[in-house]
Each structure stands twice: as C-alpha cells, then as structure tokens.
C-alpha atoms as a PDB file:
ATOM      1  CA  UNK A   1      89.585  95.742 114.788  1.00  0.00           C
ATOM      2  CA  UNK A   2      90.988  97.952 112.104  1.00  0.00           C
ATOM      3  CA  UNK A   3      93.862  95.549 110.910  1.00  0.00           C
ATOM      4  CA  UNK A   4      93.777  92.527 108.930  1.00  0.00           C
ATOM      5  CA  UNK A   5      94.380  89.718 110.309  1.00  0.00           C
ATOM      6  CA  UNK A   6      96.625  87.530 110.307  1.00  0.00           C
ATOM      7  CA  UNK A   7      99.474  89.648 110.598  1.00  0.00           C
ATOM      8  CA  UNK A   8     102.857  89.107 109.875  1.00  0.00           C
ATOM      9  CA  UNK A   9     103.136  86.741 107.383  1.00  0.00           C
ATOM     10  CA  UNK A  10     103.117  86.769 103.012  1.00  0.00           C
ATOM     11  CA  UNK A  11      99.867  86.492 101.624  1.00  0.00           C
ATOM     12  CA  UNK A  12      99.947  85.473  98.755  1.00  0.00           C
ATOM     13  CA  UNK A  13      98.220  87.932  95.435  1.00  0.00           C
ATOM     14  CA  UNK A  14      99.486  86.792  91.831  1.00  0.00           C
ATOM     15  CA  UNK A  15     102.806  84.745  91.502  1.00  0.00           C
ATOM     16  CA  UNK A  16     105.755  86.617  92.552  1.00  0.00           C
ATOM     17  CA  UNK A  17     103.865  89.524  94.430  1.00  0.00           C
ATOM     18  CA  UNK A  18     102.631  88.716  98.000  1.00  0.00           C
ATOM     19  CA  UNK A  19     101.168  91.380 100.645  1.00  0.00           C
ATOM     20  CA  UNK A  20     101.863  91.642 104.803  1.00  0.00           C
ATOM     21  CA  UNK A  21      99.349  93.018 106.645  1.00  0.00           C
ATOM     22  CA  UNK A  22     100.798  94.717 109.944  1.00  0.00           C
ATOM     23  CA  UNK A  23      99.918  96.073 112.588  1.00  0.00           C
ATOM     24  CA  UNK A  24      97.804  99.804 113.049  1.00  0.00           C
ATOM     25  CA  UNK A  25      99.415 102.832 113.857  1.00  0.00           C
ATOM     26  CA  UNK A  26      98.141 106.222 115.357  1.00  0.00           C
ATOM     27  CA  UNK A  27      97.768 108.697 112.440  1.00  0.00           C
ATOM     28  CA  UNK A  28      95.753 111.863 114.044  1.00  0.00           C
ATOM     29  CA  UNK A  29      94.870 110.212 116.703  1.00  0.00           C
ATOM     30  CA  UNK A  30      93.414 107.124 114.605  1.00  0.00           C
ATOM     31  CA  UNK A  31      94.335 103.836 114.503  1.00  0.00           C
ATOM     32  CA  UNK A  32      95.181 102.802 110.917  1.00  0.00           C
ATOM     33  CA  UNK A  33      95.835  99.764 109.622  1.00  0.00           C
ATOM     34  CA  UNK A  34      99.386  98.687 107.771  1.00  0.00           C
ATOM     35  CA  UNK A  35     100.480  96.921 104.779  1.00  0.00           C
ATOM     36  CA  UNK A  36     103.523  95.622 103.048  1.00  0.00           C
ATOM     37  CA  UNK A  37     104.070  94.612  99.209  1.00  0.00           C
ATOM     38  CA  UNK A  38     106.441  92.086  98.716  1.00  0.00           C
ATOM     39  CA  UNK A  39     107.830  92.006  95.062  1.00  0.00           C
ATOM     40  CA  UNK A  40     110.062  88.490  93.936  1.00  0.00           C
ATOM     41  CA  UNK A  41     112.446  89.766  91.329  1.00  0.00           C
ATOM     42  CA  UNK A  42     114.012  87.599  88.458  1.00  0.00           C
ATOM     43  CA  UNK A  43     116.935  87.097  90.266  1.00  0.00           C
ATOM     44  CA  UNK A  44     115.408  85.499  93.077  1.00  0.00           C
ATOM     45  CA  UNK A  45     115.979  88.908  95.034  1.00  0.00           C
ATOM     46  CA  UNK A  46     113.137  89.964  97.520  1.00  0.00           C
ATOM     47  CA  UNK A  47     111.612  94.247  96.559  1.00  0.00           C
ATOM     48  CA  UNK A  48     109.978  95.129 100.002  1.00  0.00           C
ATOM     49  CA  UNK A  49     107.183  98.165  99.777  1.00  0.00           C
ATOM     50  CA  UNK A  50     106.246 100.353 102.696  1.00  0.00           C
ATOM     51  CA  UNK A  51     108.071  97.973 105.133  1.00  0.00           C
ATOM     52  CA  UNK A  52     105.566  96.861 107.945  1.00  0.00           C
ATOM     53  CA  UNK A  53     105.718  95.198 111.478  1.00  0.00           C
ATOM     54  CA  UNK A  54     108.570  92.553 111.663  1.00  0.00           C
ATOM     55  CA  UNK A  55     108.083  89.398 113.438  1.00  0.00           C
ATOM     56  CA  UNK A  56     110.083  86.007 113.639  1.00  0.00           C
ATOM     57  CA  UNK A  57     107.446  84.255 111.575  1.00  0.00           C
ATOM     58  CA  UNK A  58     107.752  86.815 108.245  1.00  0.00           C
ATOM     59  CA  UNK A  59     111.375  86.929 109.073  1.00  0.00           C
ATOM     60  CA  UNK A  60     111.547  83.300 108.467  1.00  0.00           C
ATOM     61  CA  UNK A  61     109.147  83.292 105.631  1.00  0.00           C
ATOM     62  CA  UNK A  62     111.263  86.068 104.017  1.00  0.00           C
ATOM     63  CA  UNK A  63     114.558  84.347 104.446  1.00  0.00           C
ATOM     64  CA  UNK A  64     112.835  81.060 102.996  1.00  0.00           C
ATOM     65  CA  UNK A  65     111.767  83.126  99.724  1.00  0.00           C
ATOM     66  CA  UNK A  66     115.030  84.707  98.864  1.00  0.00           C
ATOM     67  CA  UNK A  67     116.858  87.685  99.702  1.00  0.00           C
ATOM     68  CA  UNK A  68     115.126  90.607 101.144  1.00  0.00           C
ATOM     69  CA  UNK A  69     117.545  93.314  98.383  1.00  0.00           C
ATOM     70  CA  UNK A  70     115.774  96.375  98.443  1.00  0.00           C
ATOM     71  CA  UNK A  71     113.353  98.597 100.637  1.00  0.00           C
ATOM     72  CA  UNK A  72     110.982 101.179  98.907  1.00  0.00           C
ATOM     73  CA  UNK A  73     109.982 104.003 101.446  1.00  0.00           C
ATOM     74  CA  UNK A  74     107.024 105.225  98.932  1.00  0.00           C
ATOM     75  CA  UNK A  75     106.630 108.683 100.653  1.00  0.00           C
ATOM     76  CA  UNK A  76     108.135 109.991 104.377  1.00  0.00           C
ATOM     77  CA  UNK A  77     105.044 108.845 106.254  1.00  0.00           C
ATOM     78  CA  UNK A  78     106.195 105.471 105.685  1.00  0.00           C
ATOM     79  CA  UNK A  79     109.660 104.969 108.073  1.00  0.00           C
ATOM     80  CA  UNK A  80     108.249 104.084 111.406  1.00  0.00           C
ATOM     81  CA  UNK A  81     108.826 100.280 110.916  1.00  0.00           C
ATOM     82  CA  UNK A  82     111.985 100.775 108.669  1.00  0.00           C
ATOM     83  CA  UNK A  83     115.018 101.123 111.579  1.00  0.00           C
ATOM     84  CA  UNK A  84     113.722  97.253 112.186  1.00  0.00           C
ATOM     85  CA  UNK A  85     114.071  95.733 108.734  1.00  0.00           C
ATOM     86  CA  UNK A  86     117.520  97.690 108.608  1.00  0.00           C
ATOM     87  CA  UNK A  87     118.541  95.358 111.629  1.00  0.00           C
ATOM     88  CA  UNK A  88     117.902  92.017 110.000  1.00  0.00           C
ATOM     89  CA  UNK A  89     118.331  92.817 106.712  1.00  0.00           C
ATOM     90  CA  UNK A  90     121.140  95.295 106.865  1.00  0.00           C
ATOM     91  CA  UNK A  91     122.837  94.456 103.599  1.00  0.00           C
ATOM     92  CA  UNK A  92     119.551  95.919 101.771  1.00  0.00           C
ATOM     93  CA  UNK A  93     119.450  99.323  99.663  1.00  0.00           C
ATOM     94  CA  UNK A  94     116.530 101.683 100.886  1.00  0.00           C
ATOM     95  CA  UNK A  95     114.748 103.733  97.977  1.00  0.00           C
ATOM     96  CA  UNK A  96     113.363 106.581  99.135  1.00  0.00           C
ATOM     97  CA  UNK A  97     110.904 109.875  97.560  1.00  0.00           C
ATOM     98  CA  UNK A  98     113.462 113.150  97.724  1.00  0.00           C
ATOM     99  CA  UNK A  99     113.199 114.406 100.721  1.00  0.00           C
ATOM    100  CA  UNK A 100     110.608 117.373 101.458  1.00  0.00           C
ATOM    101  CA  UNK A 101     112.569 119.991 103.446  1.00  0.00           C
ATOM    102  CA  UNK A 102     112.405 118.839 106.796  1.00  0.00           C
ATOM    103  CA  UNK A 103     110.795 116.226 105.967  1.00  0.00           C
ATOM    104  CA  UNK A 104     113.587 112.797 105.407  1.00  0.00           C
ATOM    105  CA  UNK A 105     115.864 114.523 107.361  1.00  0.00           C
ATOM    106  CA  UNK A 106     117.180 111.891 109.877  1.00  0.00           C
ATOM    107  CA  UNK A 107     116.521 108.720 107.757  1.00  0.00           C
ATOM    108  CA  UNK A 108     119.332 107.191 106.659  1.00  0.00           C
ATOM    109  CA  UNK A 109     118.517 105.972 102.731  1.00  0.00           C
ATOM    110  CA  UNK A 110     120.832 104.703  99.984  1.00  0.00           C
ATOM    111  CA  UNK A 111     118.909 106.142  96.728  1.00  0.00           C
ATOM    112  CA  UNK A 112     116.576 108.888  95.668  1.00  0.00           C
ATOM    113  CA  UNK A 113     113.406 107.409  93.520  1.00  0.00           C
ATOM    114  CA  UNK A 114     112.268 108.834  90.081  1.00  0.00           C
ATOM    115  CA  UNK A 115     115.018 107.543  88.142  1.00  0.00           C
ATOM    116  CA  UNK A 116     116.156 104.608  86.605  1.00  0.00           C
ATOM    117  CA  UNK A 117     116.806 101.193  89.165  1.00  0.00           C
ATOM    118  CA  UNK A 118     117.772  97.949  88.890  1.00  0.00           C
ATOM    119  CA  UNK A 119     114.107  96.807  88.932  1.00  0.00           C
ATOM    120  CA  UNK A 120     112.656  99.407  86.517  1.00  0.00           C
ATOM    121  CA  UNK A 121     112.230  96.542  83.973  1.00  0.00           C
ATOM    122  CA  UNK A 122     109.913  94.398  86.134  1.00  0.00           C
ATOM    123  CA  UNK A 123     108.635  97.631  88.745  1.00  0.00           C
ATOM    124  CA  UNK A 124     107.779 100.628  86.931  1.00  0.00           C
ATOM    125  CA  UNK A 125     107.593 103.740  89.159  1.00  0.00           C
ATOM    126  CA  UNK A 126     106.034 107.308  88.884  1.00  0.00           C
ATOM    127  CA  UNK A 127     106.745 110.231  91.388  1.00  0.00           C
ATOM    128  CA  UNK A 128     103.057 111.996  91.593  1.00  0.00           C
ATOM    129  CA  UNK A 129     103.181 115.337  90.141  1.00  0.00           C
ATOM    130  CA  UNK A 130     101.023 118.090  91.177  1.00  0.00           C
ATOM    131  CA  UNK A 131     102.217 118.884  94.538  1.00  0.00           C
ATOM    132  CA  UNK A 132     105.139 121.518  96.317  1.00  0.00           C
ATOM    133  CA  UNK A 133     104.504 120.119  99.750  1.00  0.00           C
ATOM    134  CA  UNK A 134     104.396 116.191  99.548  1.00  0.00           C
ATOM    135  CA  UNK A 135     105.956 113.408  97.501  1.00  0.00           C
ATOM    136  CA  UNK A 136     104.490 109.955  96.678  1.00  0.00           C
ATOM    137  CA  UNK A 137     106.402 107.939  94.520  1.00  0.00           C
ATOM    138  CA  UNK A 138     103.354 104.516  92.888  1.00  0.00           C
ATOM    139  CA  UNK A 139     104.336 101.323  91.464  1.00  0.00           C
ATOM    140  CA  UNK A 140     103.387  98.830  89.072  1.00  0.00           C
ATOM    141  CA  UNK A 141     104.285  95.034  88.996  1.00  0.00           C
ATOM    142  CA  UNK A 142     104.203  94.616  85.319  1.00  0.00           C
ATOM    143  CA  UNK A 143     104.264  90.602  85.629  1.00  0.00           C
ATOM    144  CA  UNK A 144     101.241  90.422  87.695  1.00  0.00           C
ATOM    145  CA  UNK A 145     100.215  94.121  86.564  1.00  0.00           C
ATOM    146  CA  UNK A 146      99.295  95.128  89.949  1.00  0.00           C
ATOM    147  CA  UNK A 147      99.395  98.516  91.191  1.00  0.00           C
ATOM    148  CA  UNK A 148     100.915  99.536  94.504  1.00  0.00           C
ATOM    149  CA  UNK A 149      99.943 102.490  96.143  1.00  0.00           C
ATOM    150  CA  UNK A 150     100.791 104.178  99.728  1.00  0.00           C
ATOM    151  CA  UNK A 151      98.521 106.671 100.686  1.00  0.00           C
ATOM    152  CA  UNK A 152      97.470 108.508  97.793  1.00  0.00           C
ATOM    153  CA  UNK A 153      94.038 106.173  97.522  1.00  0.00           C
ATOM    154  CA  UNK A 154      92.393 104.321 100.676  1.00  0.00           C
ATOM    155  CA  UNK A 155      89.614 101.979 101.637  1.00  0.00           C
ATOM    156  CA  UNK A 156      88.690 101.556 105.148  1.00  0.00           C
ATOM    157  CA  UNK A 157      86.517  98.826 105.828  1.00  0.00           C
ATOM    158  CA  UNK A 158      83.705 100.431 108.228  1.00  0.00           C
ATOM    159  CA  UNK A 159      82.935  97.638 109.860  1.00  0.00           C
ATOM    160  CA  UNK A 160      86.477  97.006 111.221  1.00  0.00           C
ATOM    161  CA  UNK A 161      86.712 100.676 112.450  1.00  0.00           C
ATOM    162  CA  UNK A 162      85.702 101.922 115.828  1.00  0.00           C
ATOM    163  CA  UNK A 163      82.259 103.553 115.931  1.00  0.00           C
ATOM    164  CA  UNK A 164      83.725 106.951 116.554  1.00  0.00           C
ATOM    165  CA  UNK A 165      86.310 106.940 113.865  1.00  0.00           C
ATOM    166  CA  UNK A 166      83.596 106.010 111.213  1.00  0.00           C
ATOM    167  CA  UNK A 167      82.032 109.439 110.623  1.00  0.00           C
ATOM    168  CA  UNK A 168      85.863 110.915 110.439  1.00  0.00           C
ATOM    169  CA  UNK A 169      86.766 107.981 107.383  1.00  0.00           C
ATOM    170  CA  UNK A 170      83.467 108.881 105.799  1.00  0.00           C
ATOM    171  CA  UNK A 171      84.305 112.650 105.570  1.00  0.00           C
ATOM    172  CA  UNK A 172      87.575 111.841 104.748  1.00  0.00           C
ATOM    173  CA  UNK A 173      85.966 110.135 101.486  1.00  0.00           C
ATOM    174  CA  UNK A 174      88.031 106.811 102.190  1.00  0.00           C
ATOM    175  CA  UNK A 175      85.183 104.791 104.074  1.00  0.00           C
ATOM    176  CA  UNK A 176      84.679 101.784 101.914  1.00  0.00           C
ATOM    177  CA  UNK A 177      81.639 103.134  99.976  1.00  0.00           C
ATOM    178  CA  UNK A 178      83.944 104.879  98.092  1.00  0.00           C
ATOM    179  CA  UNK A 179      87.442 104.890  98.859  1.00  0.00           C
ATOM    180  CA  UNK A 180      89.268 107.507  97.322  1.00  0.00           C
ATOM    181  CA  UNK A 181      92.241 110.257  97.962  1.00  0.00           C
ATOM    182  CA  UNK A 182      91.819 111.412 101.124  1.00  0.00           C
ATOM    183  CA  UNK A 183      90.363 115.010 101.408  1.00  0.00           C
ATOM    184  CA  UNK A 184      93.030 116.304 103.375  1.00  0.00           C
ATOM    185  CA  UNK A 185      95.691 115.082 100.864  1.00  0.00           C
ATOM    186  CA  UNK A 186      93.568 115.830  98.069  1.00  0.00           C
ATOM    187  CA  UNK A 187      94.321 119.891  98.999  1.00  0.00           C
ATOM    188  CA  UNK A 188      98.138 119.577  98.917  1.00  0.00           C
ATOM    189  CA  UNK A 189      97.442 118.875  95.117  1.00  0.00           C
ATOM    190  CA  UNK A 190      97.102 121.105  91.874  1.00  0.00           C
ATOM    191  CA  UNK A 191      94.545 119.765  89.436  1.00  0.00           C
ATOM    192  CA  UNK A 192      97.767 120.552  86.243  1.00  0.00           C
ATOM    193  CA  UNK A 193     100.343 118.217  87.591  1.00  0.00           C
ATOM    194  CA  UNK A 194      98.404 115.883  89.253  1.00  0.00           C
ATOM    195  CA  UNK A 195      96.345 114.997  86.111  1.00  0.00           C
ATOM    196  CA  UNK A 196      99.107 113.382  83.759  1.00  0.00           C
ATOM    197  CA  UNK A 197     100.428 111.487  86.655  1.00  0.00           C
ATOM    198  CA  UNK A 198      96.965 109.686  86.787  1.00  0.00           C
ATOM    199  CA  UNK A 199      96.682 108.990  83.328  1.00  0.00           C
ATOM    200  CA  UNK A 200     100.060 107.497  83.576  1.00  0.00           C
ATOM    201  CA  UNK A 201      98.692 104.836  86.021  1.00  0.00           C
ATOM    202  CA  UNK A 202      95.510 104.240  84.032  1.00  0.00           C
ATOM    203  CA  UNK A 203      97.914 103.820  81.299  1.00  0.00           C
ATOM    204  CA  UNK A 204      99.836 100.870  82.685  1.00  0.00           C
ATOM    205  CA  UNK A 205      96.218  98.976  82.803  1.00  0.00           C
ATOM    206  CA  UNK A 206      96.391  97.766  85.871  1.00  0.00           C
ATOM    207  CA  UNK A 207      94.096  94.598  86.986  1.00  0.00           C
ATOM    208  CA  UNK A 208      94.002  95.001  90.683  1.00  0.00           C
ATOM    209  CA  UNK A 209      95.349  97.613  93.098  1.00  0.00           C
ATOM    210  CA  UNK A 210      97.237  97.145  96.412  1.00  0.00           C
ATOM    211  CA  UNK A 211      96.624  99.576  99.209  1.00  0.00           C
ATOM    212  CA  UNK A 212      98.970 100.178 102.289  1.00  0.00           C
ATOM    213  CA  UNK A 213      95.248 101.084 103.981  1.00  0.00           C
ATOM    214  CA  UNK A 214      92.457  99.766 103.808  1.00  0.00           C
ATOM    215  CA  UNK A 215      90.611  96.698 101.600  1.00  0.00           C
ATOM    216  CA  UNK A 216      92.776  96.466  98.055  1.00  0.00           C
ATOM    217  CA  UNK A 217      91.199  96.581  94.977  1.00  0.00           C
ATOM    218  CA  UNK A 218      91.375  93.046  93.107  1.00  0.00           C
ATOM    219  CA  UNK A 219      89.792  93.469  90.262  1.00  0.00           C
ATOM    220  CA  UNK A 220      88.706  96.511  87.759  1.00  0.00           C
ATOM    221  CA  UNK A 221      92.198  98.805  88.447  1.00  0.00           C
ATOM    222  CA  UNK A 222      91.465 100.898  86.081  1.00  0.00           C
ATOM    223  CA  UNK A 223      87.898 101.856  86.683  1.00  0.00           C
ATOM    224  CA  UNK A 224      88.452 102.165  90.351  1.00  0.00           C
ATOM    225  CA  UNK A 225      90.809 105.034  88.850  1.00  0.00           C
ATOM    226  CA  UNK A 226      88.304 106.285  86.765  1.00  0.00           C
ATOM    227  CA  UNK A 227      86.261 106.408  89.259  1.00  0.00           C
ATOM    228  CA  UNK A 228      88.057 108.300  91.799  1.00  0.00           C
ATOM    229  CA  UNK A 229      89.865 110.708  89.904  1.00  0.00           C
ATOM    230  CA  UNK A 230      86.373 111.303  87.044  1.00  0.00           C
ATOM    231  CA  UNK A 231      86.720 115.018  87.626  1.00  0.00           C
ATOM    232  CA  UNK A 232      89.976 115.761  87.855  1.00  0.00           C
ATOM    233  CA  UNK A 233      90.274 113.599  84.534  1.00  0.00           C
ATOM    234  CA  UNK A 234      87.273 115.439  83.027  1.00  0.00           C
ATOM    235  CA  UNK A 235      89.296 118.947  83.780  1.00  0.00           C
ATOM    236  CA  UNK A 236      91.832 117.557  81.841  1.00  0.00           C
ATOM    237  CA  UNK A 237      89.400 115.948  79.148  1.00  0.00           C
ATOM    238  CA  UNK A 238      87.289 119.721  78.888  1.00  0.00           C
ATOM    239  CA  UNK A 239      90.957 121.587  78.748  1.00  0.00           C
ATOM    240  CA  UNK A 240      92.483 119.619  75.713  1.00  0.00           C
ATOM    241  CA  UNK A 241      89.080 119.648  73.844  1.00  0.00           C
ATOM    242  CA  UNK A 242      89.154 123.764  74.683  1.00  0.00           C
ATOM    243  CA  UNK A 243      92.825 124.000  73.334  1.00  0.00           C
ATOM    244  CA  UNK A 244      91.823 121.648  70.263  1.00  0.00           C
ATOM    245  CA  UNK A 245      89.460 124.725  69.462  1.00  0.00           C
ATOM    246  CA  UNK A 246      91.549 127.496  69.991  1.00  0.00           C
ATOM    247  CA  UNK A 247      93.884 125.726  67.363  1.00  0.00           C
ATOM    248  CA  UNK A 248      91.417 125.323  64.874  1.00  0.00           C
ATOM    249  CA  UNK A 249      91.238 128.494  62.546  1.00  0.00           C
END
C-alpha cells in the first residue's frame, strides 16, 4: 500500500492548514502516493495545493469549511486531478508555475506564480531558482509556519512500497532513511541558483514540512533542510568565505 489512508478527507495539521491524502498515481511506471494542502485564509476563503483525488465526502467537508477560492498547481506534474476540482468548484482562480515550453500548454490557468497574490500576506511563495528545464514554485503558511513542498523533497515510507519498487526509492535517495531531492531532479539543477532559493526556505524557519509524497516532516523543518541540501549549502558557505578573501587586501 503506498498511499495513506484514509483518503479523501481533511486531516487536520495546525489550525487553519489541513492535508488530503489521495490516491497513487503511475509516475515511471511506479505507483506514488498523492497529497493535498488545504490552506483556510482570513477571509474564510479555502487555498487548495496540488489538488488531489475528489470524492463526495471531501467535497462535502470542503463546502462545510468555506469556499474552495483558489487552486495552486505548484509545478506541471501536478494537473492530473485538476479538470475535476474545476467542475465543482468552477468559480475558483488556478495559480500556476510559467509554463516550460511545451510543458502547460493545454491547461487552462487564470495566473502565473512568482508575483504578488491576494494571499502573499498569509502564503509566502518562492519559484526555485537554479534550473532552465523545470519550475517548482514552495510555500510557506506563515500562521502555522509550515512548509509546503511538491516534489522537490520526498519521503517514501519503505514499508508501504512494493518490494520491487524499494531498491528504485532507495537509489532515488527518497526512501525514508533519508528522504531527500530526488536524484533524477537533483540533475536538472545548477548548484548557483539553486542555493539562495534554499536559504530562502531555511530562512522562513519553518517547524514542520508538508510533502505531496511521501511521510511529512512534523517537526525540525529546518534541519531536515540542512540536512538534505548540507553540500550544496556548504558550496555556497566555501564560495562566500573564498570571495571574503579575495576582497581582503
């Protein structure tokens, strides 16, 4: 079983911030599991994050909570439940990464992220640098300071995986020993830009971190970060102290 059950329905994580688990889908030929972040804004107004499997039950629950108003599509991997939501919630705004070339094209959004929004007082967001080929935008829930991540750090659980698709996850670095940025994502990355963006996360202080895949992080944010970035961020740390000595006469 690589979800986690039960599905379809808000789980609740600090006040105002709740998480659906959804159903897997096939990603290379793997089943992965899903998650939703469900954000309740000051106005009573519902933010939805990497919309997930819809089902009466969360539709009700939703409806009961407020007003689902907007529907964050944190990178293009993240559409294949959206058409759905659009259905029953049609009067919501989608926010979506700039597209990628071919990639977007065909999804119908209302706004580009990496500006300003209506929510950017209680949702900060940050567009991960350091890559040509893929976009992620990241979030963080300053009330509850959580952040939200898509698929730029996961955590499989190895026990819920299928024997076969263990030694895959545990190459892939995101097998719950250490769950990390996956390898192949890792390589779409250059060390320069994707540096500053991670210090910008670790300098929100975040307390826990909510993954679309995988076990979340509820505690120690920022040393998880640490952790799984310590030599990019050492790069970074070795470069500065190297340009603080070629300033010095």
């Amino acid at each position: 079983m690589t979800t986690y059950p039960p599905l379809g329905t808000l789980k609740p994580v600090d006040e105002g911030i709740w998480i659906v688990d959804g159903p897997a889908v096939i990603c290379r030929r793997m089943p992965i599991s899903t998650r939703a972040s469900v954000v309740q804004l000051a106005d009573g107004g519902l933010w939805v994050h990497s919309p997930t499997g819809l089902c009466e039950g969360l539709i009700a629950e939703l409806n009961a909570l407020g007003e689902v108003q907007h529907l964050v599509l944190p990178n293009w991997d993240h559409t294949v439940f959206l058409e759905g939501w659009r259905e029953v919630f049609p009067a919501a705004r989608v926010w979506a990464v700039p597209p990628e070339g071919a990639r977007g094209v065909g999804v119908a959004y209302d706004f580009e992220l990496g500006g300003e929004t209506p929510w950017s007082h209680e949702i900060a967001h940050l567009i991960v640098g350091g890559s040509k080929r893929y976009r992620e935008a990241v979030f963080h829930h300053r009330a509850s300071s959580t952040l939200i991540v898509a698929d730029l750090i996961q955590n499989f659980d190895t026990a819920r995986l299928p024997v076969w698709m263990r030694p895959l996850i545990w190459l892939a670095g995101t097998d719950d020993s250490a769950g990390g940025m996956p390898y192949l994502m890792r390589r779409r990355y250059r060390n320069a830009g994707l540096a500053p963006s991670v210090e910008h996360m670790i300098d929100w202080r975040p307390r826990r971190i909510i993954l679309s895949h995988g076990g979340c992080f509820e505690t120690g944010a920022v040393r998880e970060l640490e952790r799984i970035f310590k030599k990019l961020l050492h790069e970074r740390q070795w470069s500065r102290a190297m340009e603080e000595m070629d300033r010095k006469p």
